[in-house]
PDB file of N, CA and C in Angstrom:
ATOM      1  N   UNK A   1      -2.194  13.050   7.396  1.00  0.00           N
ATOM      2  CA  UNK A   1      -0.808  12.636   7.419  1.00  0.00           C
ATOM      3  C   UNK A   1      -0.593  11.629   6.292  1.00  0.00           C
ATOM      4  N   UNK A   2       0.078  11.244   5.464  1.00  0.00           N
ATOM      5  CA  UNK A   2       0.866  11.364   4.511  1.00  0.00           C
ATOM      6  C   UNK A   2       1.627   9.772   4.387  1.00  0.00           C
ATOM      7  N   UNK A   3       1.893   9.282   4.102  1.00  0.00           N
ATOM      8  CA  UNK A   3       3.132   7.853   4.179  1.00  0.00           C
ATOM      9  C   UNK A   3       3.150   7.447   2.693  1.00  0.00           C
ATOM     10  N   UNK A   4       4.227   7.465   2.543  1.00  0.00           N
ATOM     11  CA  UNK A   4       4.633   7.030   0.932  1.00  0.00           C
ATOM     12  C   UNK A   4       5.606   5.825   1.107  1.00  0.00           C
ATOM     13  N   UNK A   5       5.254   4.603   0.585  1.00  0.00           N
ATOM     14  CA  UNK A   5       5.896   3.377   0.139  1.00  0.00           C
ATOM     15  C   UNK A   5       5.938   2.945  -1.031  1.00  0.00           C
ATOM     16  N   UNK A   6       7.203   2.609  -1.004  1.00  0.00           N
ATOM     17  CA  UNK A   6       7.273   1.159  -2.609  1.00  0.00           C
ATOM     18  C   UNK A   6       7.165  -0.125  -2.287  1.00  0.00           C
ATOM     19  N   UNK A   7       6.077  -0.546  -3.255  1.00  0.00           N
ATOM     20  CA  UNK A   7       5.771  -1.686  -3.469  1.00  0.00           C
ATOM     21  C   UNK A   7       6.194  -2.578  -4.828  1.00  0.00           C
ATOM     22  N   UNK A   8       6.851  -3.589  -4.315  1.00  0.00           N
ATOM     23  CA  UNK A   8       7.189  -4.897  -5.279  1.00  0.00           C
ATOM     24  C   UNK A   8       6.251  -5.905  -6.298  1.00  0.00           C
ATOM     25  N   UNK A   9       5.979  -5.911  -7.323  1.00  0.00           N
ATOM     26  CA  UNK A   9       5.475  -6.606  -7.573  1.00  0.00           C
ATOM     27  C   UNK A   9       3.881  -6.871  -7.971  1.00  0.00           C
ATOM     28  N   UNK A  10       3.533  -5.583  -7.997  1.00  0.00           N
ATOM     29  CA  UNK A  10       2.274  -5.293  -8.540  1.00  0.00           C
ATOM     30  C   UNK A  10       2.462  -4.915 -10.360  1.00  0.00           C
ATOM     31  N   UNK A  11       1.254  -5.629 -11.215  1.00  0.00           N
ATOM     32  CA  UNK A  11       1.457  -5.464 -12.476  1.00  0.00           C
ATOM     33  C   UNK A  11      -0.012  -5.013 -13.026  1.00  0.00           C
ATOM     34  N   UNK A  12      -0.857  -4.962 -12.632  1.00  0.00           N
ATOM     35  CA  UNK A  12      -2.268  -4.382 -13.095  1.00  0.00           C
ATOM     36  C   UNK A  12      -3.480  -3.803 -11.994  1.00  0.00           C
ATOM     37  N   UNK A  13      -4.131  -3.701 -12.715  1.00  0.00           N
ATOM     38  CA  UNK A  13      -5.504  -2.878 -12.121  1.00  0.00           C
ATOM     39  C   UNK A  13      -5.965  -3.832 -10.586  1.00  0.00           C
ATOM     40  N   UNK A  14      -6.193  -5.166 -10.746  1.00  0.00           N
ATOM     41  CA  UNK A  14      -6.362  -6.257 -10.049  1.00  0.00           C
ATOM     42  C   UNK A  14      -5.304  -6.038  -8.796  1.00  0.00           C
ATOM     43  N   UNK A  15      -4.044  -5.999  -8.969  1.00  0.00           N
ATOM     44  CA  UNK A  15      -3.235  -5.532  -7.588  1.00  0.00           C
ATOM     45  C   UNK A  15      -3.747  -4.412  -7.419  1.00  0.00           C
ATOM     46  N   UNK A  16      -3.863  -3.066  -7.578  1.00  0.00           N
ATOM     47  CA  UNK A  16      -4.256  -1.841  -7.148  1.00  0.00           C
ATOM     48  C   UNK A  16      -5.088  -1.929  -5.924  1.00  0.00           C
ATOM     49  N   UNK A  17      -6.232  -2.953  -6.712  1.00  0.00           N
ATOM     50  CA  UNK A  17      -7.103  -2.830  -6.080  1.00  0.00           C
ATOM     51  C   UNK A  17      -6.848  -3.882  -4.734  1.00  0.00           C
ATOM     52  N   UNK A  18      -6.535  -4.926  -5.010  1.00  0.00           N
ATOM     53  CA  UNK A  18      -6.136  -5.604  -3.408  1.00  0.00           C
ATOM     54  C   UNK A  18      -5.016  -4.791  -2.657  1.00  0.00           C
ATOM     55  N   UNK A  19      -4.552  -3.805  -2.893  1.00  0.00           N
ATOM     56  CA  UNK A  19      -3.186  -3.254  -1.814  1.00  0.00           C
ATOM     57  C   UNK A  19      -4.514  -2.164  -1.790  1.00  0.00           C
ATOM     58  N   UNK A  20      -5.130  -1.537  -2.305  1.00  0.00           N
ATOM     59  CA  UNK A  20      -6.012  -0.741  -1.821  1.00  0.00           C
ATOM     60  C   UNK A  20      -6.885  -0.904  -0.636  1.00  0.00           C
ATOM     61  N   UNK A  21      -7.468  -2.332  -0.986  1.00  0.00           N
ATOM     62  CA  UNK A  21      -8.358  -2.485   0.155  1.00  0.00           C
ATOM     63  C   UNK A  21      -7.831  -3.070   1.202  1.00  0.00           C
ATOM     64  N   UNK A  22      -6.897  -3.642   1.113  1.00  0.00           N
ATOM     65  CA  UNK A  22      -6.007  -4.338   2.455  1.00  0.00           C
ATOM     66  C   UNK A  22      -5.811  -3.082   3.334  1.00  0.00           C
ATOM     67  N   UNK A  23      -5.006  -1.971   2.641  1.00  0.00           N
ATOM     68  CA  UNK A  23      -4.687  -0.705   3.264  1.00  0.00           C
ATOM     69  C   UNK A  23      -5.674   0.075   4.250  1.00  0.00           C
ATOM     70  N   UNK A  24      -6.888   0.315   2.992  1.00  0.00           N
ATOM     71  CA  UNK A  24      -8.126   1.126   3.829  1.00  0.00           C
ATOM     72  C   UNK A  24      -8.795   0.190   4.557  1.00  0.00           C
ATOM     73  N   UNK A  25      -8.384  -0.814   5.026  1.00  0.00           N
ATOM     74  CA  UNK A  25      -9.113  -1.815   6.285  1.00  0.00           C
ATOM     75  C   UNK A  25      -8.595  -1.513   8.106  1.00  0.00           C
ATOM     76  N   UNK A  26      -7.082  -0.541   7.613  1.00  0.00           N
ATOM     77  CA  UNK A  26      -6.449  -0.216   8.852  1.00  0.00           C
ATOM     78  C   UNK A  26      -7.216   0.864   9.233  1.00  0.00           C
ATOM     79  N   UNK A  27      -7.154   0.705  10.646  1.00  0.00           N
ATOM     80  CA  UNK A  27      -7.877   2.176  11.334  1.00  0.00           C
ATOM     81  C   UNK A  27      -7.063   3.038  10.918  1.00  0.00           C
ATOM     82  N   UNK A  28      -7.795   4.569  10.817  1.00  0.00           N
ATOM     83  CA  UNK A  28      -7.242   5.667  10.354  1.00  0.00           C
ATOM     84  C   UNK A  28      -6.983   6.036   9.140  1.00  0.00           C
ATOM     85  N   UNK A  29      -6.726   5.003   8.157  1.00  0.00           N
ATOM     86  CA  UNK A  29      -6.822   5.053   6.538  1.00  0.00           C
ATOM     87  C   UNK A  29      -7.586   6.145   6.819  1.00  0.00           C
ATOM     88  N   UNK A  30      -7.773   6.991   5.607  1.00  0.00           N
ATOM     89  CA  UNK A  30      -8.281   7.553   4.691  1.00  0.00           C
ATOM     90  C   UNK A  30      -8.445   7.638   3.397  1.00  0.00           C
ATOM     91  N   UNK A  31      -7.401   7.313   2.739  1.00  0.00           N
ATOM     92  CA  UNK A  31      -7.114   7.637   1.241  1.00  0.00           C
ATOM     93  C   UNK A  31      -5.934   6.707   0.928  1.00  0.00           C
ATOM     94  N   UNK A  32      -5.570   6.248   0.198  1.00  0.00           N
ATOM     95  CA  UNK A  32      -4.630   5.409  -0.904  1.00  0.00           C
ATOM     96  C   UNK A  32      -4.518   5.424  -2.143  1.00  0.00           C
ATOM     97  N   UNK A  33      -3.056   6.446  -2.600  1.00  0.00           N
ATOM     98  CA  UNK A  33      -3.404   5.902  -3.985  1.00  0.00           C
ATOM     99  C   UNK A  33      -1.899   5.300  -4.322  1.00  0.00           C
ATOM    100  N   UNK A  34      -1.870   4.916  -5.854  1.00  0.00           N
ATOM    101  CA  UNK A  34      -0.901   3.756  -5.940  1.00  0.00           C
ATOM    102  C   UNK A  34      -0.859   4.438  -7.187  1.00  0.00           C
ATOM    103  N   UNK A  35       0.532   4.386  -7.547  1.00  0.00           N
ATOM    104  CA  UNK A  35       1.490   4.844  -8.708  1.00  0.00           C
ATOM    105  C   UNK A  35       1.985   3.555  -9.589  1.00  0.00           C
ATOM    106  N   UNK A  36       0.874   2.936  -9.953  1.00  0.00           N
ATOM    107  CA  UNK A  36       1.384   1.534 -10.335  1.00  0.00           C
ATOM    108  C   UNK A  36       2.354   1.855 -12.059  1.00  0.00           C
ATOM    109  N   UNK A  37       3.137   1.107 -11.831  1.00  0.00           N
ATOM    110  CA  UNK A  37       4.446   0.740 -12.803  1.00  0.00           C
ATOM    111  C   UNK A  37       4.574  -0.837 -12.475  1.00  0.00           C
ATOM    112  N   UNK A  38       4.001  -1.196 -13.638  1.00  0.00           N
ATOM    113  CA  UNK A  38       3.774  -2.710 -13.715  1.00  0.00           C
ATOM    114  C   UNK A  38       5.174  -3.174 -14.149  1.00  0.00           C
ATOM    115  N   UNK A  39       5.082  -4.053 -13.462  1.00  0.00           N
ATOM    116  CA  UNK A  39       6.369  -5.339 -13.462  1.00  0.00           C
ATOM    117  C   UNK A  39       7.758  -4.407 -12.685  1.00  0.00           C
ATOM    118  N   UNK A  40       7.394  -3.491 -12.154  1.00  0.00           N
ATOM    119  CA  UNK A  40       8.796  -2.887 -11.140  1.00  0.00           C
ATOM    120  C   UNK A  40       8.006  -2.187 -10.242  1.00  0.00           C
ATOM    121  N   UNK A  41       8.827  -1.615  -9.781  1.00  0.00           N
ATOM    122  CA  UNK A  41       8.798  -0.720  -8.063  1.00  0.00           C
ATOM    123  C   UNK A  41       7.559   0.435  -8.076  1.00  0.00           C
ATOM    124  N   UNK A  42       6.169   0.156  -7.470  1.00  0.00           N
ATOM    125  CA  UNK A  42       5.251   1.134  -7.517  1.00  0.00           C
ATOM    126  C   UNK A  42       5.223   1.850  -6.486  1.00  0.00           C
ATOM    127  N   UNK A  43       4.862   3.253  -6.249  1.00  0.00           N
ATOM    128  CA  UNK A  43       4.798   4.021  -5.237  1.00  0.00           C
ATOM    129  C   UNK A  43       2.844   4.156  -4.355  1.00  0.00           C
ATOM    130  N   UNK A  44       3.149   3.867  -3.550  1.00  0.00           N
ATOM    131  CA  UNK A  44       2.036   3.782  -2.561  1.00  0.00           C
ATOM    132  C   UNK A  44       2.009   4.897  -1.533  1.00  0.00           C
ATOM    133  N   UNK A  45       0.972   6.004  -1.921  1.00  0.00           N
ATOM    134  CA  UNK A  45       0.723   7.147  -0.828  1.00  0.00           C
ATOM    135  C   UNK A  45      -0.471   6.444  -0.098  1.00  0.00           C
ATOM    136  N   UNK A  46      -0.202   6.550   1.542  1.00  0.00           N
ATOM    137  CA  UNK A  46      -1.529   5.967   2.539  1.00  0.00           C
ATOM    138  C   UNK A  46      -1.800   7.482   3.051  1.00  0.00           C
ATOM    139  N   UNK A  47      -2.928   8.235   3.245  1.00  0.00           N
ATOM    140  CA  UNK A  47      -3.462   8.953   3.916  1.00  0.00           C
ATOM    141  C   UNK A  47      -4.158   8.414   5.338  1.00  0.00           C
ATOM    142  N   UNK A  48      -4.035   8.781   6.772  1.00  0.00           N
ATOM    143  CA  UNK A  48      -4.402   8.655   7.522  1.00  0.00           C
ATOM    144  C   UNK A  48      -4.527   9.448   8.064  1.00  0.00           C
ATOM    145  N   UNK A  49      -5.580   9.361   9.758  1.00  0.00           N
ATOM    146  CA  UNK A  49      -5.437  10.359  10.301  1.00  0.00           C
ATOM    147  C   UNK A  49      -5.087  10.788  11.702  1.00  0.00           C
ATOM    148  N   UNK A  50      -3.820   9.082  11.534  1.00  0.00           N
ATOM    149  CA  UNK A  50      -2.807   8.897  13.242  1.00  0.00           C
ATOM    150  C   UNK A  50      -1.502   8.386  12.135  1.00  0.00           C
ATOM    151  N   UNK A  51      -0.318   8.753  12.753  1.00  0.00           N
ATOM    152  CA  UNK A  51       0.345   7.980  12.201  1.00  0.00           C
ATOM    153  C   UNK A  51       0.363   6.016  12.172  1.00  0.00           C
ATOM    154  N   UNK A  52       1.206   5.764  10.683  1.00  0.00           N
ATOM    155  CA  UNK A  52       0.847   4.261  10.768  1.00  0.00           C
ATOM    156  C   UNK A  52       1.640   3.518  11.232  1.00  0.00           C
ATOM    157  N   UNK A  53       1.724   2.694  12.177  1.00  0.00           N
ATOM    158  CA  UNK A  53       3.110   1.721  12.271  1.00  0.00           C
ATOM    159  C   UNK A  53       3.667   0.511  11.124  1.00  0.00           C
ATOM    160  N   UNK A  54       5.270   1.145  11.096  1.00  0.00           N
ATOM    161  CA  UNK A  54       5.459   0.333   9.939  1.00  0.00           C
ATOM    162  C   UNK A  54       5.100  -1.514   9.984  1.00  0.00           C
ATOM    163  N   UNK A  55       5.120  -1.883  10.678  1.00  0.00           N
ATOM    164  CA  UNK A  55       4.623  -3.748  10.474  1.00  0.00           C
ATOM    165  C   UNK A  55       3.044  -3.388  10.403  1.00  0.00           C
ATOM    166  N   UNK A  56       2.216  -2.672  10.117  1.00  0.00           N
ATOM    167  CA  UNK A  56       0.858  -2.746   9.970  1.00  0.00           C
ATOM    168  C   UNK A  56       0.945  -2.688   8.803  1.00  0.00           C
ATOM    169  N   UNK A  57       1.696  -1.691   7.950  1.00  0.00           N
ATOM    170  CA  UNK A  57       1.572  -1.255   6.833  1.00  0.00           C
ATOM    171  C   UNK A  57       1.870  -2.994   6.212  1.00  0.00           C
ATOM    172  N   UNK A  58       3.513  -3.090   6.781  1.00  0.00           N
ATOM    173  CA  UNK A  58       3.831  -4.322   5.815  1.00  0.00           C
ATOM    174  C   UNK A  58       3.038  -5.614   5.901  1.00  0.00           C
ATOM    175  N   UNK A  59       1.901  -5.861   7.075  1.00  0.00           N
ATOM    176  CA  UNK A  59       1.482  -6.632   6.830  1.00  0.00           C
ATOM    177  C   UNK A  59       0.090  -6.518   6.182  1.00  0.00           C
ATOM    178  N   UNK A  60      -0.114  -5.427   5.848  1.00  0.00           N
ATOM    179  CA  UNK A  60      -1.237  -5.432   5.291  1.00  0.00           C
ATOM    180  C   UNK A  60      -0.991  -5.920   3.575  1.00  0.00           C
ATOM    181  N   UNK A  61       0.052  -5.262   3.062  1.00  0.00           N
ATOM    182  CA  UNK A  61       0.672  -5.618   2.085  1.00  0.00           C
ATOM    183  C   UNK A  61       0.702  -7.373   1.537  1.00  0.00           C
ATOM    184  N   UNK A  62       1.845  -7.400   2.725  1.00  0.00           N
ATOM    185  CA  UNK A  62       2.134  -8.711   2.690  1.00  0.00           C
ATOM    186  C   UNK A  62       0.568  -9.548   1.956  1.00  0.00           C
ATOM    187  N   UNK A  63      -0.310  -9.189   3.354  1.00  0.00           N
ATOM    188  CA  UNK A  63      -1.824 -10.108   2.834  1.00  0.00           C
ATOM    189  C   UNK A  63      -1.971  -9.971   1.296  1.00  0.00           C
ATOM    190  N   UNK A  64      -1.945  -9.067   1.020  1.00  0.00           N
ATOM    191  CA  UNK A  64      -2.531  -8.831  -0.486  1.00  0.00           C
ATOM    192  C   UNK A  64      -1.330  -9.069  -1.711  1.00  0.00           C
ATOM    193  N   UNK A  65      -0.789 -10.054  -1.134  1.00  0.00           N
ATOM    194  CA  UNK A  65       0.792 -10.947  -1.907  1.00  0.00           C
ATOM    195  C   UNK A  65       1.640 -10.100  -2.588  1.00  0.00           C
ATOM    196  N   UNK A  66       2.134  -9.094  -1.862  1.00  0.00           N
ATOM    197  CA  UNK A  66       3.177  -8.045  -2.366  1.00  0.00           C
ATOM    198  C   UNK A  66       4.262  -7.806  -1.421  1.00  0.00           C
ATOM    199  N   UNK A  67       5.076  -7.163  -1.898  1.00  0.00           N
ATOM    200  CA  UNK A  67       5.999  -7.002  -0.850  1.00  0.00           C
ATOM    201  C   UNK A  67       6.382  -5.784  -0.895  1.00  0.00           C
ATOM    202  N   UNK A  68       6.441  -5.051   0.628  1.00  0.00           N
ATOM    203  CA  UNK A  68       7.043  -3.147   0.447  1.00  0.00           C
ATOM    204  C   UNK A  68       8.793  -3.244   0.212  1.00  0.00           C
ATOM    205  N   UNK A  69       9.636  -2.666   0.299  1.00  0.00           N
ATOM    206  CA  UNK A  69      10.736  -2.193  -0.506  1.00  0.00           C
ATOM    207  C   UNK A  69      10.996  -1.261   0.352  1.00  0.00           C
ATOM    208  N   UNK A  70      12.152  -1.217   1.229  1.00  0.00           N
ATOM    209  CA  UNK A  70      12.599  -0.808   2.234  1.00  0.00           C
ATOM    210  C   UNK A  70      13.095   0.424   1.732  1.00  0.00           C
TER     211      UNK A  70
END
């Protein structure tokens, strides 16, 4: 299953990788990848294999000092 978000505020390799691992720390992760477009709105696919609840997602985010984009 599938979940696509935008994320605020990511500008290099270094964010990728902290919204990456914040992400695959939730149960069910599988896969994450990130469409980074530095200094604007990046797209974040989460693969899992339950659906995710949205305040997990955003706080996983949140931790890794970003913000999702409603």
């Amino acid at each position: 299953m599938d979940t696509t978000i935008k994320v605020d505020g990511m500008t290099c390799g270094h964010c990728v990788t902290a919204v990456t691992g914040e992400l695959t720390a939730l149960p069910t992760v599988t896969n994450v990848v990130v469409d980074l477009h530095a200094g604007e709105i990046s797209t974040v696919t989460i693969t899992s294999d339950a659906p995710l609840a949205d305040d997990e997602v955003r706080a996983a985010i949140n931790e890794a000092g970003y913000a999702v984009i409603a």
